[in-house]
Protein backbone atom coordinates (compact mmCIF):
# COMPACT_ATOMS: atom_id res chain seq x y z
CA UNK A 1 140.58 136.47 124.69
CA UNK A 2 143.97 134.52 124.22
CA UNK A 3 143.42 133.08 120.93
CA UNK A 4 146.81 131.34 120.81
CA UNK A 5 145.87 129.40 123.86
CA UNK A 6 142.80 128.28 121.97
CA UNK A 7 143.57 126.67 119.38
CA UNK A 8 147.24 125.33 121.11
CA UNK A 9 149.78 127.38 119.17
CA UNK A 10 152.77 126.76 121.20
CA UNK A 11 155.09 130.48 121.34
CA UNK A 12 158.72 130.17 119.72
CA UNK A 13 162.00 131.36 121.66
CA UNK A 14 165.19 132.94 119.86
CA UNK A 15 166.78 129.77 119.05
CA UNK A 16 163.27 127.84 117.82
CA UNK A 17 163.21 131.14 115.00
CA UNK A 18 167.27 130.38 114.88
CA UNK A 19 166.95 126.66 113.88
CA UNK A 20 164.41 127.56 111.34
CA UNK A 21 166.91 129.84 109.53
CA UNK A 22 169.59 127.59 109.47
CA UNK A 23 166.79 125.13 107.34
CA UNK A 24 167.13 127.67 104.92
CA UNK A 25 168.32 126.85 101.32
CA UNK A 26 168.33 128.35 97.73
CA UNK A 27 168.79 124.81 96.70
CA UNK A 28 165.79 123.52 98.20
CA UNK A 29 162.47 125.58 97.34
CA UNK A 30 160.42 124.79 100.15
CA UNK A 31 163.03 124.71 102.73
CA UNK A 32 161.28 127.90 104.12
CA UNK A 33 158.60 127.64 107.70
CA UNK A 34 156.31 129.25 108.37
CA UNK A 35 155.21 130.70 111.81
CA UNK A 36 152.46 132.64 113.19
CA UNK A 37 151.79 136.08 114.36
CA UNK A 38 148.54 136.70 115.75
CA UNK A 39 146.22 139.95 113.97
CA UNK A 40 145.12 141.73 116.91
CA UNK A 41 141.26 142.91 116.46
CA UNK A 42 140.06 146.51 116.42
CA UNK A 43 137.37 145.71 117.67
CA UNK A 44 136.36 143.59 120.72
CA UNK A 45 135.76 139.60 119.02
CA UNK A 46 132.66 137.77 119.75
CA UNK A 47 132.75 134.67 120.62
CA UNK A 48 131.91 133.19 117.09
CA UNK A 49 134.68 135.40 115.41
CA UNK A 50 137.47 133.12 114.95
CA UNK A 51 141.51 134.07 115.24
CA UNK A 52 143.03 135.66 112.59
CA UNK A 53 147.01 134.39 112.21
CA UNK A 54 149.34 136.01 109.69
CA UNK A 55 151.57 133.11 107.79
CA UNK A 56 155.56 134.76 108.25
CA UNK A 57 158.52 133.38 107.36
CA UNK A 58 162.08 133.52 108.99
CA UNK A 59 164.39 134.09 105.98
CA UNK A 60 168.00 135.40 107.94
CA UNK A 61 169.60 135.96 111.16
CA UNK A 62 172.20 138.25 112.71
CA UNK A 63 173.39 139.51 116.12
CA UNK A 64 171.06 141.89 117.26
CA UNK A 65 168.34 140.44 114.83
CA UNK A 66 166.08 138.37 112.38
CA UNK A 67 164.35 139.09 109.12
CA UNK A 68 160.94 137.77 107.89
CA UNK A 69 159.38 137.58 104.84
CA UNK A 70 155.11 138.18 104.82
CA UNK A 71 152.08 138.73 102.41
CA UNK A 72 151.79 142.63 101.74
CA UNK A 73 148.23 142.56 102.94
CA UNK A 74 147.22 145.50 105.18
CA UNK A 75 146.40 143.26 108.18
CA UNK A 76 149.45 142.26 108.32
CA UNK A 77 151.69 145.17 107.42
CA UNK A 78 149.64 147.08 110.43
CA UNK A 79 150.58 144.06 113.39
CA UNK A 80 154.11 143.41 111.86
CA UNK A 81 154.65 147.32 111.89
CA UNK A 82 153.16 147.75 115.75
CA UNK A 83 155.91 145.39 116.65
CA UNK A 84 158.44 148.10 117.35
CA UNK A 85 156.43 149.00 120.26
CA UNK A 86 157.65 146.03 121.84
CA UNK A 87 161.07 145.90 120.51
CA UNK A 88 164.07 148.17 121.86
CA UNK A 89 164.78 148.08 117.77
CA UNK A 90 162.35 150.10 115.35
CA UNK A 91 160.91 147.98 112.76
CA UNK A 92 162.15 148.44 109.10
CA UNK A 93 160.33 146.61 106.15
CA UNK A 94 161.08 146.36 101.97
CA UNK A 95 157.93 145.96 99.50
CA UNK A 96 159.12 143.60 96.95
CA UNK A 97 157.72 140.01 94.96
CA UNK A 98 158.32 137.09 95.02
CA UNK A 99 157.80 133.74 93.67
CA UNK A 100 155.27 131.20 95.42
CA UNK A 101 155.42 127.65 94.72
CA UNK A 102 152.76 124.99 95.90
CA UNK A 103 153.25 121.69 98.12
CA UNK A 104 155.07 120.03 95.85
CA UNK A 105 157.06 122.75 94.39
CA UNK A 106 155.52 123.50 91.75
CA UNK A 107 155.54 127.18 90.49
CA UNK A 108 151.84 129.43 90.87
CA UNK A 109 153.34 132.61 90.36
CA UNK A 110 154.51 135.41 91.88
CA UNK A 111 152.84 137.69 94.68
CA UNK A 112 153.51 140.68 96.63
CA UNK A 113 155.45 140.79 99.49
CA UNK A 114 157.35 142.44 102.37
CA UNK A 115 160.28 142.17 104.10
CA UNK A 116 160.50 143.22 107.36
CA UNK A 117 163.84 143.30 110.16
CA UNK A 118 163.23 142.62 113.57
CA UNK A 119 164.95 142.39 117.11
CA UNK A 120 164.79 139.15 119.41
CA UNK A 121 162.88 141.05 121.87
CA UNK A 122 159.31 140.08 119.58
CA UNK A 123 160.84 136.43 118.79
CA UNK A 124 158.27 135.27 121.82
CA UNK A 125 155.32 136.33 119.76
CA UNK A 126 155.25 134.39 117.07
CA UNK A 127 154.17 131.14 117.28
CA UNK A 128 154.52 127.71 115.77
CA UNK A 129 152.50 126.95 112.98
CA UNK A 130 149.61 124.36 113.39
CA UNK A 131 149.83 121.53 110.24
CA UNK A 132 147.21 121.83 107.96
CA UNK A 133 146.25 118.51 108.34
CA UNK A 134 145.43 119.36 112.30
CA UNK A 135 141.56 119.28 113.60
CA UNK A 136 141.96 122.75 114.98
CA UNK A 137 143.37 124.26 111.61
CA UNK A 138 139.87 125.20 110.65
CA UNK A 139 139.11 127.11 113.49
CA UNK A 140 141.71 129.85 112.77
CA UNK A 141 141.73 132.17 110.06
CA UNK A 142 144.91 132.36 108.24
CA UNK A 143 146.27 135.24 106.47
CA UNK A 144 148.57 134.00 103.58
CA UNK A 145 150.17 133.85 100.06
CA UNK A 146 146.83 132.44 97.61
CA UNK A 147 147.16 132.31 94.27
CA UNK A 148 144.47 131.44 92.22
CA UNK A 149 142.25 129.50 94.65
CA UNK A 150 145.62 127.86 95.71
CA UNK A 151 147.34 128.20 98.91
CA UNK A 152 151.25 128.19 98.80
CA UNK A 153 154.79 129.76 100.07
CA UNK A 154 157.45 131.64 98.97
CA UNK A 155 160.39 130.00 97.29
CA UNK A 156 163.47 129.56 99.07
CA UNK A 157 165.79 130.69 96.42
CA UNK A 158 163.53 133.97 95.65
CA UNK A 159 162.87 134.74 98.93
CA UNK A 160 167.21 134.97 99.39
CA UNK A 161 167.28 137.00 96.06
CA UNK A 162 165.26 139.47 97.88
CA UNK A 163 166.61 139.69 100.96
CA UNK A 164 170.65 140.46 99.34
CA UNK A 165 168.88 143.03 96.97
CA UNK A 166 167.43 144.54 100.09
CA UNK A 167 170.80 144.19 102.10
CA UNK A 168 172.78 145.60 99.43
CA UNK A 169 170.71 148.53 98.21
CA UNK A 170 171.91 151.89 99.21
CA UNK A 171 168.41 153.37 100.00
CA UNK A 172 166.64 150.35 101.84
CA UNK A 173 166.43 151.89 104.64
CA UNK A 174 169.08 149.05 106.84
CA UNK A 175 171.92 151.06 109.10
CA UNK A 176 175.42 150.33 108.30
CA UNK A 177 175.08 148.02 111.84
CA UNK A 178 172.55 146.11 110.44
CA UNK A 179 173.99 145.64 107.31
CA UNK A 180 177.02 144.49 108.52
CA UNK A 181 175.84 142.03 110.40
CA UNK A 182 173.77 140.57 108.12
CA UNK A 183 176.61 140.80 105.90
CA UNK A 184 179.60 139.03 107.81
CA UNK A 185 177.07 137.30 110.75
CA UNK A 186 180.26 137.37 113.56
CA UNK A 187 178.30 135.96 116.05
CA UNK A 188 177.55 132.94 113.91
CA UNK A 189 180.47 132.53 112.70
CA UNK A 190 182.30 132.40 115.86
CA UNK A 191 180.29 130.09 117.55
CA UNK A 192 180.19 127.98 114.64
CA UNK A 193 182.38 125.16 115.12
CA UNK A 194 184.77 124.46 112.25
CA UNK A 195 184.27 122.69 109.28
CA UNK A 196 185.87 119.16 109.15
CA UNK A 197 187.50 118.39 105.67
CA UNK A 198 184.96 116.22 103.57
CA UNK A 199 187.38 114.77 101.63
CA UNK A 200 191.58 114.47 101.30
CA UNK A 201 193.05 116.29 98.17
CA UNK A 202 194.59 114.01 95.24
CA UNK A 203 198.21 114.54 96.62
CA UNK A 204 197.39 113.16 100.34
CA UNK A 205 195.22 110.18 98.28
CA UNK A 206 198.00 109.31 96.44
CA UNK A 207 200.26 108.88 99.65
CA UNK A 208 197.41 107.55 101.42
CA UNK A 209 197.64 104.80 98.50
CA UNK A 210 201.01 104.21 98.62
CA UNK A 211 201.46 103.41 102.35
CA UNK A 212 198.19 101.11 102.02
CA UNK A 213 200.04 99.28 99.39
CA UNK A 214 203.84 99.19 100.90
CA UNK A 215 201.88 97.97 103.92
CA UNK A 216 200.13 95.26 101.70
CA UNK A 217 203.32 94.23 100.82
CA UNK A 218 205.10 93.70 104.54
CA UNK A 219 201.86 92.00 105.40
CA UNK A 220 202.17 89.44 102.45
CA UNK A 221 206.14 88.95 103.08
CA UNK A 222 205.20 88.01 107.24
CA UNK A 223 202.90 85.42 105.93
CA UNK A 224 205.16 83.31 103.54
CA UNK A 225 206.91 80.74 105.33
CA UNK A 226 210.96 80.98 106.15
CA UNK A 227 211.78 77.56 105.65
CA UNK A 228 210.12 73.74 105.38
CA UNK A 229 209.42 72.04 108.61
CA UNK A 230 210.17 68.32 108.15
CA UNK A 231 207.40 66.30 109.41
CA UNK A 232 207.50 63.85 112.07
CA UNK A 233 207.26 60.69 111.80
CA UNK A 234 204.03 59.17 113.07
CA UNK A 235 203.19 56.88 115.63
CA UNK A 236 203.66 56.87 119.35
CA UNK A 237 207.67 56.84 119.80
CA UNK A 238 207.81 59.60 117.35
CA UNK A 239 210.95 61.42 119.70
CA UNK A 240 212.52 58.13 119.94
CA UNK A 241 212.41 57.79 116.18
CA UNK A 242 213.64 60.60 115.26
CA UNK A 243 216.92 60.33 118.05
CA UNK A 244 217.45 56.73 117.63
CA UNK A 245 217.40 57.04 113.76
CA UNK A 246 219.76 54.50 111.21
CA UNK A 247 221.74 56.93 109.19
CA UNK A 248 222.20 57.32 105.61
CA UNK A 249 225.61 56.61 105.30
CA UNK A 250 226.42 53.32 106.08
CA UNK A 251 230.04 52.51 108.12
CA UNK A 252 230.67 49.08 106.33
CA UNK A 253 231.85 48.06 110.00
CA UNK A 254 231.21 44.18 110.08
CA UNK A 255 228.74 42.64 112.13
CA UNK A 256 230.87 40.86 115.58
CA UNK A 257 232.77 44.32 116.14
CA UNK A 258 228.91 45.77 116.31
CA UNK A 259 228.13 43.43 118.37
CA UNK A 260 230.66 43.87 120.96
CA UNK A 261 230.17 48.02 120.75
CA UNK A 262 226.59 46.97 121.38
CA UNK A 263 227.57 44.68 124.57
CA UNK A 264 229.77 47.23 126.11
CA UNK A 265 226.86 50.34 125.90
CA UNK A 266 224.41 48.29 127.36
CA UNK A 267 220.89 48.14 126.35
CA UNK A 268 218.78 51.38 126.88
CA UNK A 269 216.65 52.39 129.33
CA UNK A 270 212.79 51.67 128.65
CA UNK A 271 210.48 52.63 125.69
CA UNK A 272 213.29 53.44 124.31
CA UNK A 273 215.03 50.08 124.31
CA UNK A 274 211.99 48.84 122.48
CA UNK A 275 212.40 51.59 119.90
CA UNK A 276 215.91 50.95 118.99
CA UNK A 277 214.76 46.98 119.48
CA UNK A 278 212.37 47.51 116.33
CA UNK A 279 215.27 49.65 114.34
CA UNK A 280 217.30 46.59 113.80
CA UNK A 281 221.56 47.13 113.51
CA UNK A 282 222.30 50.61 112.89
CA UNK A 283 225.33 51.90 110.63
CA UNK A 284 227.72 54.48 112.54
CA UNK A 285 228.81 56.79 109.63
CA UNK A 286 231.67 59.33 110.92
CA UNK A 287 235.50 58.60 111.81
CA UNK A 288 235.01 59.03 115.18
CA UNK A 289 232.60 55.91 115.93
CA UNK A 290 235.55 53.95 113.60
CA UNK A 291 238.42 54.83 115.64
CA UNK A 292 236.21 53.81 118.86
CA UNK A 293 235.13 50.62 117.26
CA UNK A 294 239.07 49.99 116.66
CA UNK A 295 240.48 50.78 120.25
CA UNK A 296 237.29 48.39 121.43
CA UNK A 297 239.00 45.32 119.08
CA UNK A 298 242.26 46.06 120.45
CA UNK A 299 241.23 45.68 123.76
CA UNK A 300 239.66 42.51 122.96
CA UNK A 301 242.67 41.41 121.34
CA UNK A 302 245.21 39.29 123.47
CA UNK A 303 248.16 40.17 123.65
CA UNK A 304 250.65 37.72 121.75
């Protein structure tokens, strides 16, 4: 009878157990997740038995490898142990305890324990664990840490404890392989991509700050202005205005020898003959315009 199937426990591939590791924190107690492994009966099961799961925990990785962390009850030392049948690896497991903290994280105690390395070839037979809160979590019967009346898990930051003790102790019963690799992880590590820098160190802020300020500064010099603009004068004949304008400095040239310079030039073209019109007389104020004035006399002058 296929109890998985039953109550919809869904199986987990190498890289499902993977991903769980890599959720794995000393900082964060109940970073650790639990999967299932189903407890194989003796015995044929009647219908009205009901599945028997063992609660496990992926606690590290490595090449060839994974390592779990279970209760020590006899159940589930047996199935865990009967795993090397299926595995090209045998299976090697550490009695130790460890802490168990509730829901909230909240310390019950400690409990007994085992630790237990594994190949990939068994990652298919664990499964993913149903939520508590799930209709069909009653129908299975779950084999896991109780303290007290009260169901919990190990803590995260135990749970590591245990597994360097067991990785560094002489007589744990780990080859020097296995060891390694749990030690140094090369696979990981070079498929890991790398690490971007979080945050500049204080010499590179202080030239960041710098060129943000020298850059400030160029910005603030391009937006004073170079020089005044004069304005224009308003009104429609503004360019007329501004070319037919009296200037300042006034000739002193008397009125009939204006006259005549005004005679000979002719009136201009236009608008603009209405703009100078409205401008009155006005004053030439260079030596030039005084020396033309003069040769303009003389030729008016008869000759005596």
């Amino acid at each position: 009878m296929a109890f998985s199937v039953a109550v919809n426990c869904p199986p987990l591939s190498r890289e499902g157990i993977a991903g769980l590791v890599a959720e794995v924190s000393g900082d964060r107690v109940l970073s650790l997740t639990a999967v299932w492994l189903q407890i194989q009966p003796e015995v044929e099961a009647s219908e009205s038995d009901l599945p028997t799961f063992a609660a496990c925990y992926p606690l590290m990785q490595r090449e060839h490898g994974f390592m779990i962390l279970a209760p020590r009850l006899p159940e589930v030392v047996e199935c865990v142990s009967s795993l090397g049948s299926s595995s090209s690896l045998d299976v090697v497991t550490w009695d130790a305890t460890v802490d168990i903290v509730g829901t909230r994280g909240r310390s019950l105690g400690t409990a007994d324990c085992f630790l237990a390395d594994l190949s990939w070839d068994v990652a298919g037979l664990f499964l993913k664990a149903l939520s508590s809160r799930s209709r069909t979590y009653r129908n299975v019967h779950l084999l896991q840490f109780v303290i007290n009346g009260s169901a919990g898990k190990p803590s995260a930051s135990s749970a590591l404890q245990l597994a360097e003790e067991w990785i560094s102790a002489g007589d744990g019963g780990l080859d020097e392989d296995t060891v390694q690799e749990y030690h140094t992880g090369e696979e990981f590590e070079e498929d890991a991509p790398p690490t971007p820098s979080i945050a500049p160190a204080g010499a590179e802020v202080g030239a960041l700050q710098k060129e943000i300020e020298k850059l400030r500064q160029e910005l603030k010099a391009r937006s004073a202005p170079d020089q005044v603009v004069p304005r224009l004068p308003a009104g429609r004949h503004g360019q007329e205005q501004r070319l037919f304008a009296r200037p300042q400095d006034p000739s002193g040239l008397p009125s009939p020898d204006l006259q005549k310079l005004r005679m000979m030039a002719g009136n201009p073209p236009g608008r603009l003959g209405n703009a100078v019109a409205k401008q009155g007389q006005p004053d030439l104020p260079d030596q030039a315009l005084l020396e033309t004035v003069h040769a303009v006399r003389m030729m008016w002058t008869p000759a005596r």
